[in-house]
C-alpha atoms as a PDB file:
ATOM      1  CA  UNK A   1      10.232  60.413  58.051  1.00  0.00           C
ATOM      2  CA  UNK A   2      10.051  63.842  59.627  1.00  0.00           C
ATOM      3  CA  UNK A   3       9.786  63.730  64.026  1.00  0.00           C
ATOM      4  CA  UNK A   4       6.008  65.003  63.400  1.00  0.00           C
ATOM      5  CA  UNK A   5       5.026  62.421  61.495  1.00  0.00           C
ATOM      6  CA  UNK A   6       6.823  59.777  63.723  1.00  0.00           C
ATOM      7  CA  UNK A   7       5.288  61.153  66.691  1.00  0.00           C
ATOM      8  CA  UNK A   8       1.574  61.286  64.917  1.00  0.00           C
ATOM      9  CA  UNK A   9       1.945  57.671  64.191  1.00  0.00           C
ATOM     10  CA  UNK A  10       3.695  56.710  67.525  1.00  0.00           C
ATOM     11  CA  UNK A  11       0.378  58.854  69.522  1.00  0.00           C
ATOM     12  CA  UNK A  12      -2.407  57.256  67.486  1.00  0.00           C
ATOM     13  CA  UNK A  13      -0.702  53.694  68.557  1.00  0.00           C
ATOM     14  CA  UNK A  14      -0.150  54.428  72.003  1.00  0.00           C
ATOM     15  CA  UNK A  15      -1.185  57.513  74.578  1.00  0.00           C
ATOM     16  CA  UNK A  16       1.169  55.982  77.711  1.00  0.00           C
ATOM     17  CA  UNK A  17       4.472  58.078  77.762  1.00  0.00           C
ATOM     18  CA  UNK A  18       6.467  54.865  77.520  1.00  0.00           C
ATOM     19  CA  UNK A  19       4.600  53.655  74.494  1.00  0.00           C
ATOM     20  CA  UNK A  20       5.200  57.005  73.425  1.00  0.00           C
ATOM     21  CA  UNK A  21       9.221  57.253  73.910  1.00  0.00           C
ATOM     22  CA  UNK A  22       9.541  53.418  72.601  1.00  0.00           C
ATOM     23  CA  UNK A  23       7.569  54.040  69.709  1.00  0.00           C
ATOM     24  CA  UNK A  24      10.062  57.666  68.875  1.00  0.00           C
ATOM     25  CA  UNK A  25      12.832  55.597  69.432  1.00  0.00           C
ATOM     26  CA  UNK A  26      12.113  52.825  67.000  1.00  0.00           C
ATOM     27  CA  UNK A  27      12.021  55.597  63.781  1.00  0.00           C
ATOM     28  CA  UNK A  28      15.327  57.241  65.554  1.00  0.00           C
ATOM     29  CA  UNK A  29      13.966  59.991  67.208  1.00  0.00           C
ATOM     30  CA  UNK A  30      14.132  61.139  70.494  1.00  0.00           C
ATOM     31  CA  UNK A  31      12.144  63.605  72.710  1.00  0.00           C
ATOM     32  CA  UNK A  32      14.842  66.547  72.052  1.00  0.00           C
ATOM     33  CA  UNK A  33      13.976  65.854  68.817  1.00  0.00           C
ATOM     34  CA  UNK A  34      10.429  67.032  69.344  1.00  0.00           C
ATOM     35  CA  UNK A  35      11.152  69.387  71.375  1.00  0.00           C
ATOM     36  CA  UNK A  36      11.283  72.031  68.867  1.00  0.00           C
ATOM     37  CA  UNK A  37       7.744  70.902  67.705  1.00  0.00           C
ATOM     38  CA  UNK A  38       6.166  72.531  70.587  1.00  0.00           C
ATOM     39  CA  UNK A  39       7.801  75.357  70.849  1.00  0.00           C
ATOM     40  CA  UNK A  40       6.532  76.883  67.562  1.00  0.00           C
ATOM     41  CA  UNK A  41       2.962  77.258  67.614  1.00  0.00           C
ATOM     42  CA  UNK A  42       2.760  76.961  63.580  1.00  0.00           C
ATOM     43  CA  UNK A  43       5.073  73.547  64.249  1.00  0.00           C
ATOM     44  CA  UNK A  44       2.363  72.315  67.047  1.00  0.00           C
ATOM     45  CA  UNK A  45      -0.168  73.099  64.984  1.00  0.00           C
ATOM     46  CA  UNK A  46       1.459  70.517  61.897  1.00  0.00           C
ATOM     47  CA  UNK A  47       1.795  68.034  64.331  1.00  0.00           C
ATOM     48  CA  UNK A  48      -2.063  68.102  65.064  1.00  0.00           C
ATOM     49  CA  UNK A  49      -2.990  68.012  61.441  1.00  0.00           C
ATOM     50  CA  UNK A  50      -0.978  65.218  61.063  1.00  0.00           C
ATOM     51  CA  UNK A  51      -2.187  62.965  64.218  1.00  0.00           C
ATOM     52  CA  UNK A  52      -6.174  63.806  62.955  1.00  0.00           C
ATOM     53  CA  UNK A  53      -5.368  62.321  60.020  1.00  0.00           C
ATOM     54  CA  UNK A  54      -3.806  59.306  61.528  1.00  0.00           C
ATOM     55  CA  UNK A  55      -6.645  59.350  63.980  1.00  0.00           C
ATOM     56  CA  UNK A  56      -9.087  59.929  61.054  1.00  0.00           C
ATOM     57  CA  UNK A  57      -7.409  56.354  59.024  1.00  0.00           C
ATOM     58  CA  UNK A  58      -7.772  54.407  61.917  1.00  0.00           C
ATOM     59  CA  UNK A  59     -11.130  55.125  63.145  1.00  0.00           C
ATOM     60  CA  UNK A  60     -12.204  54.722  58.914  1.00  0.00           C
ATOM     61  CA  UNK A  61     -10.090  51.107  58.812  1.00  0.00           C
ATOM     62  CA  UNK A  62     -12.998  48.705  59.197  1.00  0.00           C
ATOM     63  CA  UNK A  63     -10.646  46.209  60.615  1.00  0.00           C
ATOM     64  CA  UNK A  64     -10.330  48.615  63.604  1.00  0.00           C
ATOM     65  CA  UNK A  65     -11.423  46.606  66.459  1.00  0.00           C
ATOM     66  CA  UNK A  66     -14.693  48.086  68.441  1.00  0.00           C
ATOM     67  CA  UNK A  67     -13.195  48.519  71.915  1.00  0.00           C
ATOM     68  CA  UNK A  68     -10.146  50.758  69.670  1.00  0.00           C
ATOM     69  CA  UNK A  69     -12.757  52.555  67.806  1.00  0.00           C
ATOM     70  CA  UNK A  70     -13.968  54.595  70.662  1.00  0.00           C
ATOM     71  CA  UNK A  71     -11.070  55.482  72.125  1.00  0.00           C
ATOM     72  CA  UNK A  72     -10.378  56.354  68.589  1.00  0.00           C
ATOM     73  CA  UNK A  73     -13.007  58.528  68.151  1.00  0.00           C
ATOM     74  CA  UNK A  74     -12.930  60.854  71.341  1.00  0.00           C
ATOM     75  CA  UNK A  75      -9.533  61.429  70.826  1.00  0.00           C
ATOM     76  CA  UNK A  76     -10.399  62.385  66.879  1.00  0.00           C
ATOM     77  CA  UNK A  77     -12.784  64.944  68.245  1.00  0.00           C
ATOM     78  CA  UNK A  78     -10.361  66.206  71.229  1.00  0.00           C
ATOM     79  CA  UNK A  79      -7.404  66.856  68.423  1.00  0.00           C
ATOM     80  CA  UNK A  80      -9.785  68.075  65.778  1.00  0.00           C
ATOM     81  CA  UNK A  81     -11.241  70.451  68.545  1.00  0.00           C
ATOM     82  CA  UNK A  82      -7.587  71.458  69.145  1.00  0.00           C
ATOM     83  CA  UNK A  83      -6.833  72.458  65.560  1.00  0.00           C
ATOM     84  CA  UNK A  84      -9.568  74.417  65.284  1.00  0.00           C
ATOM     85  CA  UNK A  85      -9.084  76.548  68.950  1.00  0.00           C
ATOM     86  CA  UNK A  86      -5.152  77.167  67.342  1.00  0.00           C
ATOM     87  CA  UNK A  87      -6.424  77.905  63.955  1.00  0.00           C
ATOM     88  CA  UNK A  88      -8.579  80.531  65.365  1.00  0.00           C
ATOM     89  CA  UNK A  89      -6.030  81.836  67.615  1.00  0.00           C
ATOM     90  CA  UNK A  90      -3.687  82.391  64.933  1.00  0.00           C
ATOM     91  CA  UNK A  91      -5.709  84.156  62.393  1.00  0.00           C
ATOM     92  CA  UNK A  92      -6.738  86.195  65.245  1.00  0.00           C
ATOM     93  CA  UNK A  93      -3.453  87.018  65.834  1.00  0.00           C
ATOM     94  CA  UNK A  94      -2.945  87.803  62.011  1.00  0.00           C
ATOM     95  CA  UNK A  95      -5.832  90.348  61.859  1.00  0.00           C
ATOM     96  CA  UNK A  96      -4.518  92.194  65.044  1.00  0.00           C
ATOM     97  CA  UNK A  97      -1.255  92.351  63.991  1.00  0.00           C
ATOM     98  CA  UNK A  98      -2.105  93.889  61.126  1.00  0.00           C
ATOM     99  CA  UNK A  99      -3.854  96.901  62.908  1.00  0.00           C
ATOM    100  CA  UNK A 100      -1.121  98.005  65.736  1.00  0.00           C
ATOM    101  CA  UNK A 101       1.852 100.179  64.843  1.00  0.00           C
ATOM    102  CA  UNK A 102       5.427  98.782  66.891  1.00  0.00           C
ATOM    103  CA  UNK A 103       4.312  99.741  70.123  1.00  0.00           C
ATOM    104  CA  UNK A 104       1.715  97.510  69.960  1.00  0.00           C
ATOM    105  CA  UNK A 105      -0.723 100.912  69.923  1.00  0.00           C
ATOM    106  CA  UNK A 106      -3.625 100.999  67.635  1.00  0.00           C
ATOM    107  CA  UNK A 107      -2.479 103.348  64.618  1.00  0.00           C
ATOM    108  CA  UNK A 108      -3.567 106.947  64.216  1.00  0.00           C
ATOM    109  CA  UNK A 109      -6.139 107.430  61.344  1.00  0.00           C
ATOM    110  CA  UNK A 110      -6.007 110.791  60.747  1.00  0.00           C
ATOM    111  CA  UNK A 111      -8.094 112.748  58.022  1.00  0.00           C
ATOM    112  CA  UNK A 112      -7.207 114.259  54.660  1.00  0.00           C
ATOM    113  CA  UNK A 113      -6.257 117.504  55.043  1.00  0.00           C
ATOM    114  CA  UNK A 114      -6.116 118.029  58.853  1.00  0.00           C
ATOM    115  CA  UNK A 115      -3.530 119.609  60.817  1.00  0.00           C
ATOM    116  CA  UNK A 116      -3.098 119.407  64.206  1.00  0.00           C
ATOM    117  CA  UNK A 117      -1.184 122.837  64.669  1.00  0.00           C
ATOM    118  CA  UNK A 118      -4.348 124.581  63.186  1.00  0.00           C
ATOM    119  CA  UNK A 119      -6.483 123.706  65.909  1.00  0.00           C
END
């Protein structure tokens, strides 16, 4: 099992820290471990993908108990609200980066034909 996936099924269990560290712990992991997971942005993003859809099985287990199934829910919404802000940031980035020479200036678009020294 890969720390993301450990720490998806640890979160949709428990939200207190300890819960949290206990829970890492019992599949061999340890917060250095996920660590890295939040530094890369495309890493952070994984690890949100894969708690929704632990979220998503719980709250669609009908042996979820009611007072769970709220709880559930909001925090569904609150990740799946989160994917979508990073999603959008990144493609964002993507289409900018795409447009900006190495300085980070927008590129020159000159036309056919023209010469600057002729002006």
């Amino acid at each position: 099992m890969e720390p993301i996936d450990a720490l998806a099924k640890v979160v949709a269990r428990t939200g207190s820290p300890e819960g949290i560290i206990k829970g890492l712990a019992r599949y061999g992991f340890t917060i250095a471990d996920i660590d890295n997971v939040f530094s890369d942005p495309n890493e952070h993003l994984r690890l949100l993908k894969s708690m929704r859809r632990r979220l998503a099985e719980v709250v669609d287990n009908p042996d979820t108990p009611p007072r769970d199934l709220a709880s559930n829910s909001r925090r569904l919404q609150d990740v799946s609200r989160e994917v979508t802000s990073i999603e959008e940031k990144l493609s964002a980035e993507k289409r900018t980066s795409g447009k900006s020479n190495t300085n980070g200036a927008r590129a020159a678009t000159r036309k056919p034909g023209f010469n600057p020294a002729q002006v």
